[in-house]
C-alpha atoms as a PDB file:
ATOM      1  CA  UNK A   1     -52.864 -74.767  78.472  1.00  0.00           C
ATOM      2  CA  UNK A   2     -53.990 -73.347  75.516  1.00  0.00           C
ATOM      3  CA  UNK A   3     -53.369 -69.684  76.013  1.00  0.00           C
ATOM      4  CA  UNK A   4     -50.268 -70.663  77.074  1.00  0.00           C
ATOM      5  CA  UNK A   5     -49.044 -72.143  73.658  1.00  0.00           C
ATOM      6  CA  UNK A   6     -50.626 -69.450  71.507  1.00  0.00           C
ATOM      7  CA  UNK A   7     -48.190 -66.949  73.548  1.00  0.00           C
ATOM      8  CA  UNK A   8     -45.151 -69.625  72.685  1.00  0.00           C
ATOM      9  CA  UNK A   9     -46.109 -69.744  68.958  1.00  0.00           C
ATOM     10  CA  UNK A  10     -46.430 -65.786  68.894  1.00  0.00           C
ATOM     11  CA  UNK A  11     -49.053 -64.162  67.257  1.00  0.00           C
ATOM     12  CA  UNK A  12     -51.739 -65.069  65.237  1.00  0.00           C
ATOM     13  CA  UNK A  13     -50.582 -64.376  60.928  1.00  0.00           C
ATOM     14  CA  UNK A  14     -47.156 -63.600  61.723  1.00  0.00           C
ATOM     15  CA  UNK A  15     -44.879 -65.791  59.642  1.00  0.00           C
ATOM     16  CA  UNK A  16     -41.593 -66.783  60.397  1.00  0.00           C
ATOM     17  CA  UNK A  17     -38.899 -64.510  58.839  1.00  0.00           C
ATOM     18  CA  UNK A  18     -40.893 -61.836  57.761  1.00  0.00           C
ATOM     19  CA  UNK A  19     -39.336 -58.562  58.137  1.00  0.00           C
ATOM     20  CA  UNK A  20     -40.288 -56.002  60.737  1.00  0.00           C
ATOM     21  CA  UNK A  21     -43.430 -53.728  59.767  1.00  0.00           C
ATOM     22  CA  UNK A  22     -40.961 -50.503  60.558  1.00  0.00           C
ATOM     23  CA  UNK A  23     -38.686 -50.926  57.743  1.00  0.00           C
ATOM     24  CA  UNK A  24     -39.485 -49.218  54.714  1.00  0.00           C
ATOM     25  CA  UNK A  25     -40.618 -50.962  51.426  1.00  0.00           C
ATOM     26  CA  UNK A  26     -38.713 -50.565  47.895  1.00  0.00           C
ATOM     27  CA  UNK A  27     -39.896 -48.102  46.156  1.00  0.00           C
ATOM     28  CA  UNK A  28     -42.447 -49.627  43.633  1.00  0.00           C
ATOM     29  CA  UNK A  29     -42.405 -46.737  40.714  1.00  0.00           C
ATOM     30  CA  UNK A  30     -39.296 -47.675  39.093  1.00  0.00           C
ATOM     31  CA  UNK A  31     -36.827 -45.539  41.100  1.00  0.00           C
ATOM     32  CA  UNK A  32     -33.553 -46.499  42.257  1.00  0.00           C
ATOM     33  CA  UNK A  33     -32.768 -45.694  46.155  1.00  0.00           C
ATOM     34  CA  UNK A  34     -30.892 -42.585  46.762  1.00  0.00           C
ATOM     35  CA  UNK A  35     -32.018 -40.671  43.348  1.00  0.00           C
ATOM     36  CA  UNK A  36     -32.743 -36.890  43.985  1.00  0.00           C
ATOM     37  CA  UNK A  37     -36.503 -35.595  43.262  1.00  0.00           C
ATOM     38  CA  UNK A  38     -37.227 -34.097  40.252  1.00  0.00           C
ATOM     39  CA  UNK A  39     -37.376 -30.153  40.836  1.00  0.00           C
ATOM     40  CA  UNK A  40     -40.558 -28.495  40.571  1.00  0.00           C
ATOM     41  CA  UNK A  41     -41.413 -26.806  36.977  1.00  0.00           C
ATOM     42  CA  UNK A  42     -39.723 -29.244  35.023  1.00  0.00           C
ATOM     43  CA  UNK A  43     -35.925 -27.862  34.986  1.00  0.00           C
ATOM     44  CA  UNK A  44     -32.829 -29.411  35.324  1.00  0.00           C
ATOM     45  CA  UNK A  45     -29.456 -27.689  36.905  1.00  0.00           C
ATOM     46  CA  UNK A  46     -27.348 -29.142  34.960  1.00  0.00           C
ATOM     47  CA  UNK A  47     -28.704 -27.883  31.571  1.00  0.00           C
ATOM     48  CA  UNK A  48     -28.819 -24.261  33.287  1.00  0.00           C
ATOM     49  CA  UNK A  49     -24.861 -24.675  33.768  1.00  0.00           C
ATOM     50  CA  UNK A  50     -24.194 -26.080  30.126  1.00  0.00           C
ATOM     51  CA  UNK A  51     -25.614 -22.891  28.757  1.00  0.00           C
ATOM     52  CA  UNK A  52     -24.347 -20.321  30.895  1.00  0.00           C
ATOM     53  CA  UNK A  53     -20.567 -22.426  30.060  1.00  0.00           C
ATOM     54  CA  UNK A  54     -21.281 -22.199  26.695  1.00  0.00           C
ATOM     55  CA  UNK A  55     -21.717 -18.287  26.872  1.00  0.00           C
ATOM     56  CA  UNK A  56     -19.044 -17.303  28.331  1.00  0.00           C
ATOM     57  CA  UNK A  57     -16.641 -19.222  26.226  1.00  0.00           C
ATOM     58  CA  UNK A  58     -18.262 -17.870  23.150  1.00  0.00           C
ATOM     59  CA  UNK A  59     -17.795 -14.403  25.053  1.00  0.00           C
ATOM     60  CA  UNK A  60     -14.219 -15.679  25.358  1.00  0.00           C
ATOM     61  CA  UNK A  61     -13.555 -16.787  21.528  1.00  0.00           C
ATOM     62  CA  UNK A  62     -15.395 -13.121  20.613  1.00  0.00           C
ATOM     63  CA  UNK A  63     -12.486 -11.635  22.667  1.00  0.00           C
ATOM     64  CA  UNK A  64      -9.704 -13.989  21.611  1.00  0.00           C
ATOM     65  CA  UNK A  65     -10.582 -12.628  17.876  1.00  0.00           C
ATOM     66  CA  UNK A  66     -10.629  -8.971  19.058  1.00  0.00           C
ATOM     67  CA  UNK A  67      -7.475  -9.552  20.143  1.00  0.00           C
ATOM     68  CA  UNK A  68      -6.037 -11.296  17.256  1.00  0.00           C
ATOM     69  CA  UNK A  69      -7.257  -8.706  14.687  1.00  0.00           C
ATOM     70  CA  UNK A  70      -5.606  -5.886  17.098  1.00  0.00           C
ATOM     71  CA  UNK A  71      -2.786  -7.387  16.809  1.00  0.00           C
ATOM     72  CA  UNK A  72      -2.165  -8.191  13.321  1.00  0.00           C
ATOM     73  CA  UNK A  73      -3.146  -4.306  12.739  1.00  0.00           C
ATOM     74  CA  UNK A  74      -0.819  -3.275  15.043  1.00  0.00           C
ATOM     75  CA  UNK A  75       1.645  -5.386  13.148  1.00  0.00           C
ATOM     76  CA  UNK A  76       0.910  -4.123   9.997  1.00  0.00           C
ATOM     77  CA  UNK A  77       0.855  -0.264  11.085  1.00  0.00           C
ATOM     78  CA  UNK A  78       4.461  -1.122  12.454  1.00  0.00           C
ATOM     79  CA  UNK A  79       5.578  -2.529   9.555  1.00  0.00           C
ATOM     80  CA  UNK A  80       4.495   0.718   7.059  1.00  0.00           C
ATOM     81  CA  UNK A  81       5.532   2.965   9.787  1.00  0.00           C
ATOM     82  CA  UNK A  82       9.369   0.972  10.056  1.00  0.00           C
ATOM     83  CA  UNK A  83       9.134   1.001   5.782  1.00  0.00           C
ATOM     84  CA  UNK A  84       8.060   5.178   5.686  1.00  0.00           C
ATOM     85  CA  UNK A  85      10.877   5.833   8.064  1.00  0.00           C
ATOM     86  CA  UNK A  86      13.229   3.858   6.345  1.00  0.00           C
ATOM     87  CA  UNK A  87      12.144   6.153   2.992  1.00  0.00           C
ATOM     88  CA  UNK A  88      12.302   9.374   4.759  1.00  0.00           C
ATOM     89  CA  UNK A  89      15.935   8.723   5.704  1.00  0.00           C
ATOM     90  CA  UNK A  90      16.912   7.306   2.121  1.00  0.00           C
ATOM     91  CA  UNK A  91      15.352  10.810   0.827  1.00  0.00           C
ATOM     92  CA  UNK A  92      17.186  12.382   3.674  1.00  0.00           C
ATOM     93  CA  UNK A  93      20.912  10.787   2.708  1.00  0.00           C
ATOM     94  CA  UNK A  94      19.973  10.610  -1.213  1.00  0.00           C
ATOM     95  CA  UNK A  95      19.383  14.295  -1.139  1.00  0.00           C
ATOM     96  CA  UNK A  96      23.124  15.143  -0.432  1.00  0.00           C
ATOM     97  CA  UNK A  97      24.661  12.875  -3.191  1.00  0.00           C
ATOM     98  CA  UNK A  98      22.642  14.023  -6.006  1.00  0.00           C
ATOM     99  CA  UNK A  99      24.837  17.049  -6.068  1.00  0.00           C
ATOM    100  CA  UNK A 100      28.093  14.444  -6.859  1.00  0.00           C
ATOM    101  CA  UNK A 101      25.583  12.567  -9.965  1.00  0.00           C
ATOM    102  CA  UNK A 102      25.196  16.563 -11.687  1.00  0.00           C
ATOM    103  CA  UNK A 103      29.136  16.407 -11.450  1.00  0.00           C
ATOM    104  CA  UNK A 104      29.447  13.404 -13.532  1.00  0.00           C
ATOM    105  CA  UNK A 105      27.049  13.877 -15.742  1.00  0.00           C
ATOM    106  CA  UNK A 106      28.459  17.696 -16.439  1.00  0.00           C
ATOM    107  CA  UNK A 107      31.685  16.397 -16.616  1.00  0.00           C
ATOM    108  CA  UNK A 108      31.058  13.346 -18.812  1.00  0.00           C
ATOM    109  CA  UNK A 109      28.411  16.011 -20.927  1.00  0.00           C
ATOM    110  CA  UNK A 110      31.678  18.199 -21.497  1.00  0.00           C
ATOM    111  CA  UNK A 111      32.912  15.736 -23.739  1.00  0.00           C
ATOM    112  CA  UNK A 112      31.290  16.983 -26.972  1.00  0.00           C
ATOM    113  CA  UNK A 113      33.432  20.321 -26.382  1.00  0.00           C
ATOM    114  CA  UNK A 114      36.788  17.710 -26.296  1.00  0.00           C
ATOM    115  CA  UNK A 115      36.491  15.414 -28.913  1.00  0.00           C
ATOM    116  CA  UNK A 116      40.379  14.647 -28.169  1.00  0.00           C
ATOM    117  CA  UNK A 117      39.141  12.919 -24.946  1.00  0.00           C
ATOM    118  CA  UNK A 118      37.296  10.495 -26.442  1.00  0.00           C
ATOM    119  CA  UNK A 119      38.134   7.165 -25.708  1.00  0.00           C
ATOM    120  CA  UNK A 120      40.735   8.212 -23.123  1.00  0.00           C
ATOM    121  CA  UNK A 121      41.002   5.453 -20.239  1.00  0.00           C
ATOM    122  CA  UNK A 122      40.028   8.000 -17.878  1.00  0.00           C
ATOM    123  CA  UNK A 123      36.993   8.997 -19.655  1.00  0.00           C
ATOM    124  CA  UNK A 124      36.288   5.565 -19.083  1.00  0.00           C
ATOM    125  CA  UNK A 125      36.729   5.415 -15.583  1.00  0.00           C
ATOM    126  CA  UNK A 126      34.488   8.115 -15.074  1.00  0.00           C
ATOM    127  CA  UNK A 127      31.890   6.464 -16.789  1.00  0.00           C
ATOM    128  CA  UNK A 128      32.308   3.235 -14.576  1.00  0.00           C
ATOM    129  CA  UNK A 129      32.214   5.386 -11.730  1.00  0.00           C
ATOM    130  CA  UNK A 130      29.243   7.355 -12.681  1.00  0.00           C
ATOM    131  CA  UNK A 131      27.417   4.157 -13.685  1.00  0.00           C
ATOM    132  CA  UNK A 132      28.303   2.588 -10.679  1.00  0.00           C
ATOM    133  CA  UNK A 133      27.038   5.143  -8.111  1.00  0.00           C
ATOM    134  CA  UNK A 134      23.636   5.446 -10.024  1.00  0.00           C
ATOM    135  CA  UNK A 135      23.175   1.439  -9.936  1.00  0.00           C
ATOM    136  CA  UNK A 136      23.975   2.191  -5.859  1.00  0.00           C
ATOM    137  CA  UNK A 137      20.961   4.850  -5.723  1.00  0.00           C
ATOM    138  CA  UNK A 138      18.498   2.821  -7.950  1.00  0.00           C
ATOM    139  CA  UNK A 139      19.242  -0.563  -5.801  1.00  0.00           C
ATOM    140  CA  UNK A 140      18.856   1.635  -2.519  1.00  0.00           C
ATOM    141  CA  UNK A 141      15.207   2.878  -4.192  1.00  0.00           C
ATOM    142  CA  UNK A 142      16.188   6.115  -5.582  1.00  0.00           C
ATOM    143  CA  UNK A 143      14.493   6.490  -8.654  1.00  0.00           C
ATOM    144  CA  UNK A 144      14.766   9.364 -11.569  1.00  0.00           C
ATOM    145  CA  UNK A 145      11.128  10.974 -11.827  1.00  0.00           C
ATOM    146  CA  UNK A 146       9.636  10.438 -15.573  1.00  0.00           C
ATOM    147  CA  UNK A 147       9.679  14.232 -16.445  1.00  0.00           C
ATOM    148  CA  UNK A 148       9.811  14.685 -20.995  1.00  0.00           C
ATOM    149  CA  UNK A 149       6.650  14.488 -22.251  1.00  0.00           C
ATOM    150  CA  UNK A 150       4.823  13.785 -19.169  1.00  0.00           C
ATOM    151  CA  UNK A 151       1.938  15.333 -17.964  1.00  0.00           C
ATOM    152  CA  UNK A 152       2.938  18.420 -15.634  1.00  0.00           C
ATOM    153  CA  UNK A 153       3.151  17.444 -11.627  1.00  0.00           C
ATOM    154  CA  UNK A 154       3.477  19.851  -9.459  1.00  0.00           C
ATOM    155  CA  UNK A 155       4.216  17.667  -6.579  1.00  0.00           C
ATOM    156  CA  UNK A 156       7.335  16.156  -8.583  1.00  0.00           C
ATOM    157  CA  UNK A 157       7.989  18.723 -11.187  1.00  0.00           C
ATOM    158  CA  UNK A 158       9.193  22.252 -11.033  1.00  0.00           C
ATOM    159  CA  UNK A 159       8.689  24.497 -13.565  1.00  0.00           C
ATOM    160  CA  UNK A 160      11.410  26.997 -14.336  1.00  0.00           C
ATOM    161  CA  UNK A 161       9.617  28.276 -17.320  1.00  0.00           C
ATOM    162  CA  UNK A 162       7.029  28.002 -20.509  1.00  0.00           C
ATOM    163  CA  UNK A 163       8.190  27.639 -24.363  1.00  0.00           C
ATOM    164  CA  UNK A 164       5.929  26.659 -27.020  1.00  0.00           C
ATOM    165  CA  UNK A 165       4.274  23.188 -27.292  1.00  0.00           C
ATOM    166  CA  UNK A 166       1.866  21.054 -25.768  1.00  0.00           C
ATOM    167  CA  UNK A 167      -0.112  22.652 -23.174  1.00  0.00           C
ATOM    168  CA  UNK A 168       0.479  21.338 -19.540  1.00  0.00           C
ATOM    169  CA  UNK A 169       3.251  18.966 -20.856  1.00  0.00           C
ATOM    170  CA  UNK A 170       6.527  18.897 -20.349  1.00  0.00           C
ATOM    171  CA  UNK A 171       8.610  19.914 -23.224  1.00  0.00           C
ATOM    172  CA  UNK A 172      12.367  20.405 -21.685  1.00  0.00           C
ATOM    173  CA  UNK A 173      14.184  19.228 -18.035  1.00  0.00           C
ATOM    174  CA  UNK A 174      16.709  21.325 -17.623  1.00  0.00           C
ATOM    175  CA  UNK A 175      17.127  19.126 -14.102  1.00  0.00           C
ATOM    176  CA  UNK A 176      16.491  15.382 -13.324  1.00  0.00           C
ATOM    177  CA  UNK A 177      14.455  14.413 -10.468  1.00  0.00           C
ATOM    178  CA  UNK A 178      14.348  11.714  -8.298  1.00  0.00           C
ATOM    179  CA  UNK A 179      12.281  10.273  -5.845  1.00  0.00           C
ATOM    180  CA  UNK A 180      12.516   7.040  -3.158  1.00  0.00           C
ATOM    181  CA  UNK A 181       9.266   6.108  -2.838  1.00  0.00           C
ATOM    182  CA  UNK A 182       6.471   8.493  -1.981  1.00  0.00           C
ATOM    183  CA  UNK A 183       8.857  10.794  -1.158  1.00  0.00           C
ATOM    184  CA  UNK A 184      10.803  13.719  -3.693  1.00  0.00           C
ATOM    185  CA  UNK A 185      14.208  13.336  -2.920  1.00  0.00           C
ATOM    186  CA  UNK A 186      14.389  16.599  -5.365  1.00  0.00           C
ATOM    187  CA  UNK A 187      12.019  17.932  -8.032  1.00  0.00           C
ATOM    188  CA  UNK A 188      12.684  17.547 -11.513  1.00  0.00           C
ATOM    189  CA  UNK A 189      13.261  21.365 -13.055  1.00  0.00           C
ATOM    190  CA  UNK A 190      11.498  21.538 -15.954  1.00  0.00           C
ATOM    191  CA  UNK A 191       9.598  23.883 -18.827  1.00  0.00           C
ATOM    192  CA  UNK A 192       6.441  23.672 -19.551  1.00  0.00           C
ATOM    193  CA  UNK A 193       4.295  23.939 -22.781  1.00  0.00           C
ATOM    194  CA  UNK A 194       2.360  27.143 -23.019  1.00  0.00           C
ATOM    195  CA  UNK A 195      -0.226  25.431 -25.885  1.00  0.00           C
ATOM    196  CA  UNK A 196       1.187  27.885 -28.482  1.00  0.00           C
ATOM    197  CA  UNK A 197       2.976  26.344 -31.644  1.00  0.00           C
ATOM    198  CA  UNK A 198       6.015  27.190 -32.426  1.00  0.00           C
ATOM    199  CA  UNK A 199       7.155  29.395 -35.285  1.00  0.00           C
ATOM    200  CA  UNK A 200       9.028  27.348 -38.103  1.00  0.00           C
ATOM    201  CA  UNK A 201      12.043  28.092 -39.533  1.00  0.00           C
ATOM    202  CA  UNK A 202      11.358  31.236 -42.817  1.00  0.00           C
ATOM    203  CA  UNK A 203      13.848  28.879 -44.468  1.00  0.00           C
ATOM    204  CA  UNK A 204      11.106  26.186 -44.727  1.00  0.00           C
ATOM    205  CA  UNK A 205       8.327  28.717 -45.378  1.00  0.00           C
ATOM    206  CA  UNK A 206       8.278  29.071 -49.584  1.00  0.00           C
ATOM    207  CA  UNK A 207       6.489  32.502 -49.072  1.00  0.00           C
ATOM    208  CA  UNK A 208       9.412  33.651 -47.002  1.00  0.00           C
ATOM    209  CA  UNK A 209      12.209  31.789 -48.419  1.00  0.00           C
ATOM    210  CA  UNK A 210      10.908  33.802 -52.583  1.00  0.00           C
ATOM    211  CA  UNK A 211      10.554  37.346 -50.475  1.00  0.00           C
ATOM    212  CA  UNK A 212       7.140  39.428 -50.792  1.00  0.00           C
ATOM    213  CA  UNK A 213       6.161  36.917 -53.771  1.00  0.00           C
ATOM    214  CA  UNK A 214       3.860  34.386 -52.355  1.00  0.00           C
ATOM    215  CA  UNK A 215       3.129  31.203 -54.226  1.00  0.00           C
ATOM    216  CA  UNK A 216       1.001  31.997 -57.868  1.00  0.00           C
ATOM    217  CA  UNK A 217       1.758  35.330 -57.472  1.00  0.00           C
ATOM    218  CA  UNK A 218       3.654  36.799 -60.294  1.00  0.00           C
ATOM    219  CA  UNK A 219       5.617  40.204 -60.223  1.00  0.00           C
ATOM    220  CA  UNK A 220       3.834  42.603 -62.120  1.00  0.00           C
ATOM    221  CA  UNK A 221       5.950  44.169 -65.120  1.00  0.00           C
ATOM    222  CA  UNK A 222       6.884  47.497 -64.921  1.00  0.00           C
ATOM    223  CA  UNK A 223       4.871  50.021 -66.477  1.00  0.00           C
ATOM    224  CA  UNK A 224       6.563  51.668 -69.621  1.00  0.00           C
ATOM    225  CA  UNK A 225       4.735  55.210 -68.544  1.00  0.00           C
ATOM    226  CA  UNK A 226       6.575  54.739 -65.648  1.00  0.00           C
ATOM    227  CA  UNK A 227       9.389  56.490 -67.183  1.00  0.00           C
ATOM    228  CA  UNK A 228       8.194  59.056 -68.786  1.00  0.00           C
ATOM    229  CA  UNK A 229       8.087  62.733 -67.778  1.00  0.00           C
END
């Protein structure tokens, strides 16, 4: 009877309720179930992929930039390109009605020859006219080209001659000029000081003005020998 009831009651030290010995006991280290190993050599994946993300969109804000500058210097080179077009056609038109300003200043300059005319409405009218079209050319950017006294230019001055006076200066225009921009709609005609002075007038001169006499000289009297035989 005794074997018997030590095969009812089951083995000797097993308890009731205690789990089988083929499960597997929690992990004791601190780790939660399920967590992926460590890899080997220390490094983690995930701060490989934060790196590599964070050079290519610096690659991408480096191109973004390039981009941007190209573009604003394309807009810029468009905009002096549409401006020096715009001033090569002003030159282009202004050039033809220069010829109509000479007219009306000729025929306005004509007025000193016919005093008569003076103060004639029409006279007038010319003036309003002339005045008129040269506030049209200066608004439009046609400006006259400082030419008297001014240093001489060859790339807006043309010299029809040399006179007297300062050297390399212009003395007399004997043409305006005028110029939109960087661009000479037509040179100003002009003479040019030769750095010689000019003679002055004998009429100033004292030495001139008394003859052969210069100043403190006196005419020698005649000689009374100069008669005799």
């Amino acid at each position: 009877m005794p074997a018997e009831a030590e095969q009812e009651t089951g083995a000797p030290g097993a308890e009731a309720g205690a789990p089988p010995a083929d499960e597997a006991a929690p992990p004791s280290d601190g780790e939660s179930p399920g967590a992926a190993p460590a890899p080997e050599g220390g490094e983690d994946p995930a701060v490989d992929d934060v790196e590599a993300l964070r050079a290519e969109a610096g690659d991408y804000r480096a191109r973004w930039m390039r981009a941007v500058a190209d573009y604003q210097n394309l807009r810029r080179r468009s905009a002096e390109q549409r401006a020096e077009l715009r001033m090569q056609l002003l030159a282009e038109l202004a050039r033809g009605y220069l010829g109509v300003l000479d007219d009306l200043d000729r025929a306005l300059g004509s007025l000193e020859q016919h005093g008569e005319l003076s103060g004639h409405p029409w006279v007038s009218g010319v003036e309003m006219v002339r005045q008129k079209f040269a506030s049209l050319l200066e608004g439009s950017g046609v400006t006259e080209i400082p030419a008297e006294g001014e240093p001489f230019d060859p790339r807006r001055h043309e010299a029809v001659g040399y006179q007297p006076g300062p050297e390399g200066r212009v003395v007399t225009v004997t043409e305006r000029g005028f110029e939109a921009g960087s661009h000479v709609v037509r040179p100003a005609r002009v003479v040019v000081g030769d750095g010689s002075v000019a003679p002055s007038d004998p009429r100033d001169d004292p030495a001139e003005a008394g003859g052969d006499a210069g100043p403190g000289r006196e005419e020698e009297p005649a000689s009374s020998e100069g008669g005799r035989g």
